[in-house]
C-alpha atoms as a PDB file:
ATOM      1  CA  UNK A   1     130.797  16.195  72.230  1.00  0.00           C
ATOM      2  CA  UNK A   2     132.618  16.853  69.062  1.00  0.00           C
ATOM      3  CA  UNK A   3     134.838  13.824  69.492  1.00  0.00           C
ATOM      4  CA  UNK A   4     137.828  15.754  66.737  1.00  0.00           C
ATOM      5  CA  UNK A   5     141.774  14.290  66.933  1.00  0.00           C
ATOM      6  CA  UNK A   6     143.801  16.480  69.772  1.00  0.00           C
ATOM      7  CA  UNK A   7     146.160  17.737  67.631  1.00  0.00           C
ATOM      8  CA  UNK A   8     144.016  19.054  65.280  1.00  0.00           C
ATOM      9  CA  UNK A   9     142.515  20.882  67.966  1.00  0.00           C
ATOM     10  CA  UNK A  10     145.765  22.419  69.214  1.00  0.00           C
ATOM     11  CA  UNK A  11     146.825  23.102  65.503  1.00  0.00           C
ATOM     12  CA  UNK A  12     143.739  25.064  64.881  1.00  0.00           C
ATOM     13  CA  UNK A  13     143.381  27.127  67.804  1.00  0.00           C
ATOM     14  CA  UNK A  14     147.032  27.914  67.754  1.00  0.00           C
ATOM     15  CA  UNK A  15     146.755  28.910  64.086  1.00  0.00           C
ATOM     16  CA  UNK A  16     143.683  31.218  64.805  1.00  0.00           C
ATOM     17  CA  UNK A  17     144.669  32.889  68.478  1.00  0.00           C
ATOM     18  CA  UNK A  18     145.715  36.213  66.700  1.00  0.00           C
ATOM     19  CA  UNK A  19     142.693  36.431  65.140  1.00  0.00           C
ATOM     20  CA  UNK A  20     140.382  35.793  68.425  1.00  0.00           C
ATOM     21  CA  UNK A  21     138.117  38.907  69.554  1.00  0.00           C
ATOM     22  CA  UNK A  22     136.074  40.298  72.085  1.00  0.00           C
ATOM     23  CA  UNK A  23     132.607  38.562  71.344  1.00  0.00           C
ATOM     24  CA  UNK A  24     129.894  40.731  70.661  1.00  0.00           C
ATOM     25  CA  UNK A  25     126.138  39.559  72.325  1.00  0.00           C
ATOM     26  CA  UNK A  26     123.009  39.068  71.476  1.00  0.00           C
ATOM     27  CA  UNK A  27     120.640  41.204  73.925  1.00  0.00           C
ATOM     28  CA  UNK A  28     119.741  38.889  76.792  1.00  0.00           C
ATOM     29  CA  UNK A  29     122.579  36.202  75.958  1.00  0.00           C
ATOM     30  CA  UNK A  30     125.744  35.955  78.157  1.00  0.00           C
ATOM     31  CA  UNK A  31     128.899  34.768  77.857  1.00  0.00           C
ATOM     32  CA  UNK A  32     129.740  30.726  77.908  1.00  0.00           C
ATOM     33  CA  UNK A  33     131.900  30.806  80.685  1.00  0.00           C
ATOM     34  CA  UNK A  34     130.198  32.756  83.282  1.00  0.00           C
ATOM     35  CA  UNK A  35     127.729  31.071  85.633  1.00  0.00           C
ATOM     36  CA  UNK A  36     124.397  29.804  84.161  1.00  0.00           C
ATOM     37  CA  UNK A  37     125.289  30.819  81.220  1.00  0.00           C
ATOM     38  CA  UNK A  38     123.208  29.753  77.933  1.00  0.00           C
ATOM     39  CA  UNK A  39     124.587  30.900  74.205  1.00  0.00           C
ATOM     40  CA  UNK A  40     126.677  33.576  73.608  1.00  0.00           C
ATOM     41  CA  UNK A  41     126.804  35.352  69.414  1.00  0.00           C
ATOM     42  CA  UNK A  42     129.975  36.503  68.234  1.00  0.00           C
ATOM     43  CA  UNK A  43     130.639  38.806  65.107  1.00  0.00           C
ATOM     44  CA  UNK A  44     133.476  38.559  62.859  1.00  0.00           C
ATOM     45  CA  UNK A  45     135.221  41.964  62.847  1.00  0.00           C
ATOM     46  CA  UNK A  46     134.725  43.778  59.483  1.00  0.00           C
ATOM     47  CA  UNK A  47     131.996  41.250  57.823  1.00  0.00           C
ATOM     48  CA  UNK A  48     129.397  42.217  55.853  1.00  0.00           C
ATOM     49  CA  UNK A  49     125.828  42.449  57.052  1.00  0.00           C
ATOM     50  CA  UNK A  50     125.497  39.483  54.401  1.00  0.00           C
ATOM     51  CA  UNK A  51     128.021  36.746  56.181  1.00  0.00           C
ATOM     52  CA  UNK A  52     125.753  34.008  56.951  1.00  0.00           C
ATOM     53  CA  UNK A  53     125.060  32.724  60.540  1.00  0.00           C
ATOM     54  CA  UNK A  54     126.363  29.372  61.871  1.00  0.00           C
ATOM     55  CA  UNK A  55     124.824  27.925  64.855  1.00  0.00           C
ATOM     56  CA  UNK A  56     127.680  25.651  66.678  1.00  0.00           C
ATOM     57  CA  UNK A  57     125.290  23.587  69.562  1.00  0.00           C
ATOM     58  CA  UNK A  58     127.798  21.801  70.908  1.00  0.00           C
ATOM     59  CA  UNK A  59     128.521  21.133  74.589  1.00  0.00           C
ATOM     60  CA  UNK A  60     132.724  20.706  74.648  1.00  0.00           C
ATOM     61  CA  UNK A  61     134.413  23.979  74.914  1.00  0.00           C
ATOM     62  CA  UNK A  62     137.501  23.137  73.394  1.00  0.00           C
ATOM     63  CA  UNK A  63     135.815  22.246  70.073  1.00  0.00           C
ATOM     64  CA  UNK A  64     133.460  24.576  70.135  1.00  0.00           C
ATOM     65  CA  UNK A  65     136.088  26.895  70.368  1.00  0.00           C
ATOM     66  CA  UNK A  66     137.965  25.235  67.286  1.00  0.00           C
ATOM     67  CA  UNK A  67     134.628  25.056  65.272  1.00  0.00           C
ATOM     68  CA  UNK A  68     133.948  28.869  66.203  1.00  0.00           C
ATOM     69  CA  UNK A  69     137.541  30.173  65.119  1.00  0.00           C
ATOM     70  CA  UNK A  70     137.487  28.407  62.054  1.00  0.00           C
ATOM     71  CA  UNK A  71     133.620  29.482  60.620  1.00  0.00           C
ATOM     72  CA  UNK A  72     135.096  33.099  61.757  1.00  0.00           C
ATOM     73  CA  UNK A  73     138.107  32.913  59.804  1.00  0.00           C
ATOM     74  CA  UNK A  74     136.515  31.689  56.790  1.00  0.00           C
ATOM     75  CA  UNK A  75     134.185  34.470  56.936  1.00  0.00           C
ATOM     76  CA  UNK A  76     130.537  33.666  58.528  1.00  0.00           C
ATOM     77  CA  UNK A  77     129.122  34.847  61.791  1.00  0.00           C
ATOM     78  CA  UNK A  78     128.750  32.523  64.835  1.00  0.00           C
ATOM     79  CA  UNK A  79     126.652  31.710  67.630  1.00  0.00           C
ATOM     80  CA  UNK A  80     127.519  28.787  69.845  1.00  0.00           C
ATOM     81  CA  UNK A  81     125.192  26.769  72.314  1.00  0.00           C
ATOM     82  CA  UNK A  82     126.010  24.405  74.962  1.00  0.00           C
ATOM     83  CA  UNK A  83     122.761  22.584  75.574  1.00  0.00           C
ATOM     84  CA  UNK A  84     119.421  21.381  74.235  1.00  0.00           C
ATOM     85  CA  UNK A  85     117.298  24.194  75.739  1.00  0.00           C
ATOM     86  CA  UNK A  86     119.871  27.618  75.000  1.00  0.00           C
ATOM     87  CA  UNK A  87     120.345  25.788  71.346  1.00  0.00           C
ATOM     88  CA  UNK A  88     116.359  25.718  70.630  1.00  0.00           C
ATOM     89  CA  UNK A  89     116.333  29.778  72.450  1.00  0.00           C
ATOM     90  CA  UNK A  90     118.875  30.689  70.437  1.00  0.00           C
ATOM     91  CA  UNK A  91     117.618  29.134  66.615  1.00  0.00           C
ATOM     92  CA  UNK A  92     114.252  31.001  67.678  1.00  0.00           C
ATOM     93  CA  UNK A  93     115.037  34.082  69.733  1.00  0.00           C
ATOM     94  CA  UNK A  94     117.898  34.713  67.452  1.00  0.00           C
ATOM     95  CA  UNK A  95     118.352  33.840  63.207  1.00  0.00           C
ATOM     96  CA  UNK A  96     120.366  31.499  62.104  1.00  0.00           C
ATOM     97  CA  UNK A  97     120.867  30.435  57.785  1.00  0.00           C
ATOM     98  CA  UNK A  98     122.860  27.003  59.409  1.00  0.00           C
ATOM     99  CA  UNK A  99     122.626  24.794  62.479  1.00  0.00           C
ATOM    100  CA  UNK A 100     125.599  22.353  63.291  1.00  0.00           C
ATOM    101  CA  UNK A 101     124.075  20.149  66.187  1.00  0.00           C
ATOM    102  CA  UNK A 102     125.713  17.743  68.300  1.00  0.00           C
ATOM    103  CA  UNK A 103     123.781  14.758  68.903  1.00  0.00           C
ATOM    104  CA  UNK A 104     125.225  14.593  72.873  1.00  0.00           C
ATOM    105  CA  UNK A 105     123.999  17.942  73.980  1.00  0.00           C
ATOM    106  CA  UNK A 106     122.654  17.864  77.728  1.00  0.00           C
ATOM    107  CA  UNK A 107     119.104  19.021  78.647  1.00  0.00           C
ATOM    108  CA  UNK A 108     117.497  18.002  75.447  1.00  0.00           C
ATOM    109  CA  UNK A 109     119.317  15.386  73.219  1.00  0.00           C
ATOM    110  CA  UNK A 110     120.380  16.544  69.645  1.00  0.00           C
ATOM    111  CA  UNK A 111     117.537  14.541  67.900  1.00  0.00           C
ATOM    112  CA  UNK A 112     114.948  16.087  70.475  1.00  0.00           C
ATOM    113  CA  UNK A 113     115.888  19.515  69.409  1.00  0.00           C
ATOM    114  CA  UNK A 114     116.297  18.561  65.610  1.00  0.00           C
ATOM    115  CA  UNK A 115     112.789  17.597  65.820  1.00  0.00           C
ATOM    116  CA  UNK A 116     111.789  20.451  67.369  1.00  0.00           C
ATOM    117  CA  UNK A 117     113.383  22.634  65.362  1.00  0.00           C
ATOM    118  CA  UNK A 118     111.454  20.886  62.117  1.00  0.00           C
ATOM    119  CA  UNK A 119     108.071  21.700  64.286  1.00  0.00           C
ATOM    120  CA  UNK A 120     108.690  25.024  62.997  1.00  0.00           C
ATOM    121  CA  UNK A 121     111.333  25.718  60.842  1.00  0.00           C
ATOM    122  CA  UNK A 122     113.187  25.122  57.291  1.00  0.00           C
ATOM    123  CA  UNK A 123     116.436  26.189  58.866  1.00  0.00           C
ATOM    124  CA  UNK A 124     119.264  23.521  56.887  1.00  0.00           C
ATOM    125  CA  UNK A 125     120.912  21.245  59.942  1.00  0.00           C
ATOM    126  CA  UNK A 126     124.011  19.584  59.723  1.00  0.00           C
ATOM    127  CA  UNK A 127     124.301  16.913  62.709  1.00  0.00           C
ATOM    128  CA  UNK A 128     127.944  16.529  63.679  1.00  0.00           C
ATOM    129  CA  UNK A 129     128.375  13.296  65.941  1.00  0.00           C
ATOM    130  CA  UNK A 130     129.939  10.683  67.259  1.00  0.00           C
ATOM    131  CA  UNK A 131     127.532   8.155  66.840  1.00  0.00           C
ATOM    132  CA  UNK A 132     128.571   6.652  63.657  1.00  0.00           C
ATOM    133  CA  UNK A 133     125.884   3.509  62.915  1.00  0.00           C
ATOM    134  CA  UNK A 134     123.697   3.703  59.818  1.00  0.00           C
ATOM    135  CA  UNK A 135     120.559   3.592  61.088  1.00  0.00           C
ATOM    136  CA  UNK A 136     121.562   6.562  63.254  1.00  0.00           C
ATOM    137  CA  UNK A 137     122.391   8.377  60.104  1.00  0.00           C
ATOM    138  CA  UNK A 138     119.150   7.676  58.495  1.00  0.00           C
ATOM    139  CA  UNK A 139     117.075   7.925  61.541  1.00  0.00           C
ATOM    140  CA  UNK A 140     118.618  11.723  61.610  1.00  0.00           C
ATOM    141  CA  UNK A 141     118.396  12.368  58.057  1.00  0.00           C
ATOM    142  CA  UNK A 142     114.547  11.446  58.080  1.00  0.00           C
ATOM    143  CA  UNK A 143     113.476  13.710  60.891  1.00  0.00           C
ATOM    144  CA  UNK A 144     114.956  16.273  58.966  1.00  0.00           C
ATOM    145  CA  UNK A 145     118.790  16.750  58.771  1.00  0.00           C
ATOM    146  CA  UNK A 146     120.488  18.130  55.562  1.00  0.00           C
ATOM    147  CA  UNK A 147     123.737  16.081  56.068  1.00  0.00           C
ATOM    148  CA  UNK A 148     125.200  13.795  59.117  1.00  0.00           C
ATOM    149  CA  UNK A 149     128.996  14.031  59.221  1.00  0.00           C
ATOM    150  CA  UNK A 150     130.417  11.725  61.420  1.00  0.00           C
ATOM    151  CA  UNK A 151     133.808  12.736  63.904  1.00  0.00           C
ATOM    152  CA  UNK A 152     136.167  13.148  64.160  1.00  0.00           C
ATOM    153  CA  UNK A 153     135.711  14.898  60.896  1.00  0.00           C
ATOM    154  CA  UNK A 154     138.185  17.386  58.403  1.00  0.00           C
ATOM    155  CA  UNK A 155     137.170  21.097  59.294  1.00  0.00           C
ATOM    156  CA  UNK A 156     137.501  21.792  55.467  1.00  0.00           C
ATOM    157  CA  UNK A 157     135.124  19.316  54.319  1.00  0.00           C
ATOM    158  CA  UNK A 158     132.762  20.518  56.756  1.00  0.00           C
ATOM    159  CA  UNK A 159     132.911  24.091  56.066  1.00  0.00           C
ATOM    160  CA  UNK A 160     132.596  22.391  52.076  1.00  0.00           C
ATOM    161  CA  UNK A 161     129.662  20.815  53.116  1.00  0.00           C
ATOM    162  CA  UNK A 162     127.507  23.792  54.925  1.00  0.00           C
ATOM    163  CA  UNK A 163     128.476  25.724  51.402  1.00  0.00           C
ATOM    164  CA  UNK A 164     126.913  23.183  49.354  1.00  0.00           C
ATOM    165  CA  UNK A 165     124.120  23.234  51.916  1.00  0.00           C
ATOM    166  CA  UNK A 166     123.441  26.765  51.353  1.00  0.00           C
ATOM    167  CA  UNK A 167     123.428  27.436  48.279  1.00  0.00           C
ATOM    168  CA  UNK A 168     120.252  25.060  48.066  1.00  0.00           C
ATOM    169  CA  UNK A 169     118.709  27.575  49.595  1.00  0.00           C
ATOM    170  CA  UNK A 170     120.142  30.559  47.000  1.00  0.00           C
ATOM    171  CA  UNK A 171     118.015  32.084  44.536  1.00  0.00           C
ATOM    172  CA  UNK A 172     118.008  30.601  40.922  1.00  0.00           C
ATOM    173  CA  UNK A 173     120.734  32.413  38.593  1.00  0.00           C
ATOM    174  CA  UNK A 174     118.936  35.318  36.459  1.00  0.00           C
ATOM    175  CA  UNK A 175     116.368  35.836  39.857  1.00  0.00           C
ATOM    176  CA  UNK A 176     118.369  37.417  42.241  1.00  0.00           C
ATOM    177  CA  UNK A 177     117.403  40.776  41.230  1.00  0.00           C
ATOM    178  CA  UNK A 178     113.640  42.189  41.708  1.00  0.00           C
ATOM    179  CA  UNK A 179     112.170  45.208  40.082  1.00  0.00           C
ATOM    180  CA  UNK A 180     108.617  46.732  40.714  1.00  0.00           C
ATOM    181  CA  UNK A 181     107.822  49.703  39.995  1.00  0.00           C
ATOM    182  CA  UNK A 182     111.073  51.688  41.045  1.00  0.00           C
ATOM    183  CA  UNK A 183     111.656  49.795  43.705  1.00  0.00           C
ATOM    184  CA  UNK A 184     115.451  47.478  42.963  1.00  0.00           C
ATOM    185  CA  UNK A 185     115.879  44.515  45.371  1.00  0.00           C
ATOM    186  CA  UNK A 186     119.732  42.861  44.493  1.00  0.00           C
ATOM    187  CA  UNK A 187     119.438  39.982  46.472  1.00  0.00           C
ATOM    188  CA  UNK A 188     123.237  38.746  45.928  1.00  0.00           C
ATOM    189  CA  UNK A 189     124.483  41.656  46.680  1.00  0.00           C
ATOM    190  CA  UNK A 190     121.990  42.952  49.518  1.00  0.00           C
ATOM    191  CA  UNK A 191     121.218  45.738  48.396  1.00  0.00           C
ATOM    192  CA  UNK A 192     117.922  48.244  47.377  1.00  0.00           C
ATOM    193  CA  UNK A 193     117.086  50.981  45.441  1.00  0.00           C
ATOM    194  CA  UNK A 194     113.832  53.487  45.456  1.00  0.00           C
ATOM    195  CA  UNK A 195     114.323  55.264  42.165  1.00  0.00           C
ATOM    196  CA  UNK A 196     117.638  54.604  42.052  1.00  0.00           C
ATOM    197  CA  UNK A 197     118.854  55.926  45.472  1.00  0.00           C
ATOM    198  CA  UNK A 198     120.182  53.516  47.747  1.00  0.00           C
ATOM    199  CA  UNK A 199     118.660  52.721  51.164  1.00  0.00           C
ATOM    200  CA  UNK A 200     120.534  51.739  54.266  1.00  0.00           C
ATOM    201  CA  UNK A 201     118.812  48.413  55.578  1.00  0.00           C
ATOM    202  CA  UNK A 202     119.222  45.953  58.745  1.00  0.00           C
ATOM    203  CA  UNK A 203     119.345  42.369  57.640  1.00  0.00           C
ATOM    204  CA  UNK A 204     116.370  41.312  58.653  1.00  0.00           C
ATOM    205  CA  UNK A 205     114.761  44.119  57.214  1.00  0.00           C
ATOM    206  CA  UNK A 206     116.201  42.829  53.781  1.00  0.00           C
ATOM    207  CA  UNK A 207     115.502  39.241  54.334  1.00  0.00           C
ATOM    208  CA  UNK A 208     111.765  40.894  54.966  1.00  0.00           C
ATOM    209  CA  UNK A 209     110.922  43.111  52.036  1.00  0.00           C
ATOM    210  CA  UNK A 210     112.816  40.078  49.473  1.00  0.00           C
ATOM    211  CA  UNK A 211     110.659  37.510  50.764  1.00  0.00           C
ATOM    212  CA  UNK A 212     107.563  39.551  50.236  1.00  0.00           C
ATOM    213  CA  UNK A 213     108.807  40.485  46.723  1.00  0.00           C
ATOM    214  CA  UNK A 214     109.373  37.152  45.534  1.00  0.00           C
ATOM    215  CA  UNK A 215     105.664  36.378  46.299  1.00  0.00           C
ATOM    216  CA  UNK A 216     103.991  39.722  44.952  1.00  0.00           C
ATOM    217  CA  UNK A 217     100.220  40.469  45.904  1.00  0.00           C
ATOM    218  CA  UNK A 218     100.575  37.010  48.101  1.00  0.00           C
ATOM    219  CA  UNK A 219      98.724  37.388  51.548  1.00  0.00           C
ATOM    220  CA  UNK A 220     100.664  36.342  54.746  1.00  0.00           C
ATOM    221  CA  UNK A 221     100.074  36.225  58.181  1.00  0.00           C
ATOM    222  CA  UNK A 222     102.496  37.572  60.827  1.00  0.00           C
ATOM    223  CA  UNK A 223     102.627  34.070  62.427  1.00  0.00           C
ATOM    224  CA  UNK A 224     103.954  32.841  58.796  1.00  0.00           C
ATOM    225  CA  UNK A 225     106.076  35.756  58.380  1.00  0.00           C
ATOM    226  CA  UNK A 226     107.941  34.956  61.962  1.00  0.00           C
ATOM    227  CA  UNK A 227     108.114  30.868  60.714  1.00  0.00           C
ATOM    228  CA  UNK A 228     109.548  32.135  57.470  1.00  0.00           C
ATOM    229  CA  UNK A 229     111.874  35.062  57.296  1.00  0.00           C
ATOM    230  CA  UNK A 230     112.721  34.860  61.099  1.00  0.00           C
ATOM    231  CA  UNK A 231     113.112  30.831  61.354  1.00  0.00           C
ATOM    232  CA  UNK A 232     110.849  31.517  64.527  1.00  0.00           C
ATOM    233  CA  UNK A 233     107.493  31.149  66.122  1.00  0.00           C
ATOM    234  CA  UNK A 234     104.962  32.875  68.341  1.00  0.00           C
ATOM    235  CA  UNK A 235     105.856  30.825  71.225  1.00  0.00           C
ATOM    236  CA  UNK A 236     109.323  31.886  70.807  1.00  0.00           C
ATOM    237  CA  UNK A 237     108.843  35.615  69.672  1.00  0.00           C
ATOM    238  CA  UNK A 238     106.361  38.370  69.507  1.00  0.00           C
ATOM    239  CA  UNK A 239     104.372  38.339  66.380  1.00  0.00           C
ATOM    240  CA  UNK A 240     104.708  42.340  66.814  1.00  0.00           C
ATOM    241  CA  UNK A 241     107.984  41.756  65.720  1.00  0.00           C
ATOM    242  CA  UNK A 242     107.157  41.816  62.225  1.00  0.00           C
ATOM    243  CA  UNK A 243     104.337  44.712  62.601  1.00  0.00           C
ATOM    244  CA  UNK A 244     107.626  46.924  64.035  1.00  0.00           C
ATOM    245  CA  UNK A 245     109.664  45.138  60.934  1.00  0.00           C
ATOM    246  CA  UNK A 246     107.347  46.558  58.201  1.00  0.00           C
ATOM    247  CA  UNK A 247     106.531  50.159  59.795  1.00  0.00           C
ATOM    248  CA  UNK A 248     110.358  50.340  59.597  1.00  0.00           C
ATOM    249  CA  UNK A 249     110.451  49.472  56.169  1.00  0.00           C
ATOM    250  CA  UNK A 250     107.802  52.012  55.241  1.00  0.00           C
ATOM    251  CA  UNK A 251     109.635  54.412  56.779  1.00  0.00           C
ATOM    252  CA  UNK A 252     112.615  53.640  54.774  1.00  0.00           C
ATOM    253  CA  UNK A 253     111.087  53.078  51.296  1.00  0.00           C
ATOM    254  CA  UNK A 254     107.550  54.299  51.193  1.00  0.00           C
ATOM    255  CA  UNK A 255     107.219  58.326  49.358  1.00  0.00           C
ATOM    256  CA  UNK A 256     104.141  58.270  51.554  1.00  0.00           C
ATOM    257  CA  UNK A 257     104.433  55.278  54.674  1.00  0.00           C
ATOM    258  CA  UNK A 258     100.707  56.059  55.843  1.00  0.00           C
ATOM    259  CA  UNK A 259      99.624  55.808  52.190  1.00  0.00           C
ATOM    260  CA  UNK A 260     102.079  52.698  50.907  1.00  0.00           C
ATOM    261  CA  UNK A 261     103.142  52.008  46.968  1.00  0.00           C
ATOM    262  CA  UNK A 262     104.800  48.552  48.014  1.00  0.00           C
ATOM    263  CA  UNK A 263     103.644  47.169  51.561  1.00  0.00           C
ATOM    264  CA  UNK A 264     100.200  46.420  52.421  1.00  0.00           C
ATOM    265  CA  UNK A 265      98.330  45.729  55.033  1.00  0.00           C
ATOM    266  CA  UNK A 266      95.195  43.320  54.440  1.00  0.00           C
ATOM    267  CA  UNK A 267      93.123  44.116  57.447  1.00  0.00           C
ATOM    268  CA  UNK A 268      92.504  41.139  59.871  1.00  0.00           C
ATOM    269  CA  UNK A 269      95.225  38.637  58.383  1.00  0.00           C
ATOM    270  CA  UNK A 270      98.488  40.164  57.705  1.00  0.00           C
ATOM    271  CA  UNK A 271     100.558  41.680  55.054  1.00  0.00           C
ATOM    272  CA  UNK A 272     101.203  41.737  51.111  1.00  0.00           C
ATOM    273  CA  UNK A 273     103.837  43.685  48.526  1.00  0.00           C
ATOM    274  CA  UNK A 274     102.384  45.049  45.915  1.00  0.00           C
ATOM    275  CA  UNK A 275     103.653  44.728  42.186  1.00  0.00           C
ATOM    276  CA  UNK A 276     101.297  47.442  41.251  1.00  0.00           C
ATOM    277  CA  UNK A 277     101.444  51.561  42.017  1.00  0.00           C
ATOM    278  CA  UNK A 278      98.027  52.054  43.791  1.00  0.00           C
ATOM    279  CA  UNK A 279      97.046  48.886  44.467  1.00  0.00           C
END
């Protein structure tokens, strides 16, 4: 339970009620309050299709709700769980770029699903918890976490913190733009170009074709593809998901989809983008 000072609760959810709407869902996920209920995704009205995705697993409603107004208001998506088990469903059924995990979570304990979250993914975790001892902290940080921030904690320095934690993960200055062949990838800004034109992608379908580019003429599987664009794994998703993925993306980009200029297919493992016309 986020263990956060009362009035700093109140203060924050007053400050933020006007700006509180309608939650959006996830296929399959329903709403927190309703009976048996498991994780439910909300989407800030008017973001971009680049606003990264927290994860709030956290099993007190009142801070949840704080945590969740304020990550909205300062412009990411988020998806809260209450437990162990909905938090590991929803960091594989559904993306996430940042986990904030309670260590106190019923069902599966925070460091149970931190471990198995580092089973298969490089998803960056924040642990936000009460238990404040040392060897807690270090226990957490060496099965994986990318910063322990002890409660009650400022909501400002943790939004400060996932920031720094993110742009780790950001693209070296002069490489977030790819070119092959008249094919544009402009990963800051999410957006690509065939010969110029723009073309209308889903996120995923982005995070797809610019982690193929960035690894030109490099085989992978679909299983790797799921572990590393979708944070995910076959026991958690369909490996047809990325088949369905690329065919998309042909469909989009490709002058010719049945005869591809970018995306390959290397028969019998999986998938490769092509630097070259032809090959």
């Amino acid at each position: 339970m986020l263990d956060m000072p009362e009035r700093t609760v109140r203060q924050l959810n007053a400050r933020n009620d006007s700006a509180v709407h309608a939650p959006s869902h996830h296929a399959g996920l329903r709403p927190l309050d309703a009976p048996g209920a498991t994780a439910t995704t909300h989407h800030r009205t008017g973001g971009s299709n680049g606003a990264p995705t927290i994860l709030v697993a956290e099993d007190d409603h009142s801070c949840r709700s704080a945590l969740h107004h304020f990550f909205e208001r300062s412009g990411y998506r988020v998806t809260e769980a209450v437990d162990g088990p909905s938090s590991l469903r929803a960091i594989f059924q559904h993306s996430a770029d940042l986990v904030i995990l309670d260590l106190g979570l019923p069902g599966v304990d925070g460091s149970d699903v931190l471990t198995k979250i580092r089973r298969h993914s490089a998803v960056p975790v924040i642990i936000c918890s009460g238990r404040d001892s040392e060897d807690e902290r270090i226990r957490m940080l060496n099965l994986g976490a990318d910063d322990y921030v002890v409660k009650p904690c400022s909501l400002p320095e943790l939004e400060a913190r996932i920031r720094a934690v993110l742009r780790r993960g950001q693209p070296a200055q002069g490489s977030s733009r790819i070119e092959h062949d008249g094919l544009a990838i402009d990963r800051s800004a999410h957006r690509v170009e065939v010969e110029g034109k723009p073309v209308d992608l889903t996120p995923k379908e982005f995070d797809l074709l610019s982690f193929l580019a960035t690894t030109p003429d490099q085989v992978f599987t679909r299983e790797e593809l799921l572990e590393h664009v979708w944070g995910s794994t076959q026991e958690w998703q369909d490996p047809a998901t990325v088949t369905e993925h690329v065919r998309r993306l042909r469909l989009k980009l490709e002058p010719d989809p049945a005869s591809p200029r970018w995306l390959h297919t290397v028969r019998g493992i999986g998938y490769r983008f092509s630097a070259l016309n032809g090959s």
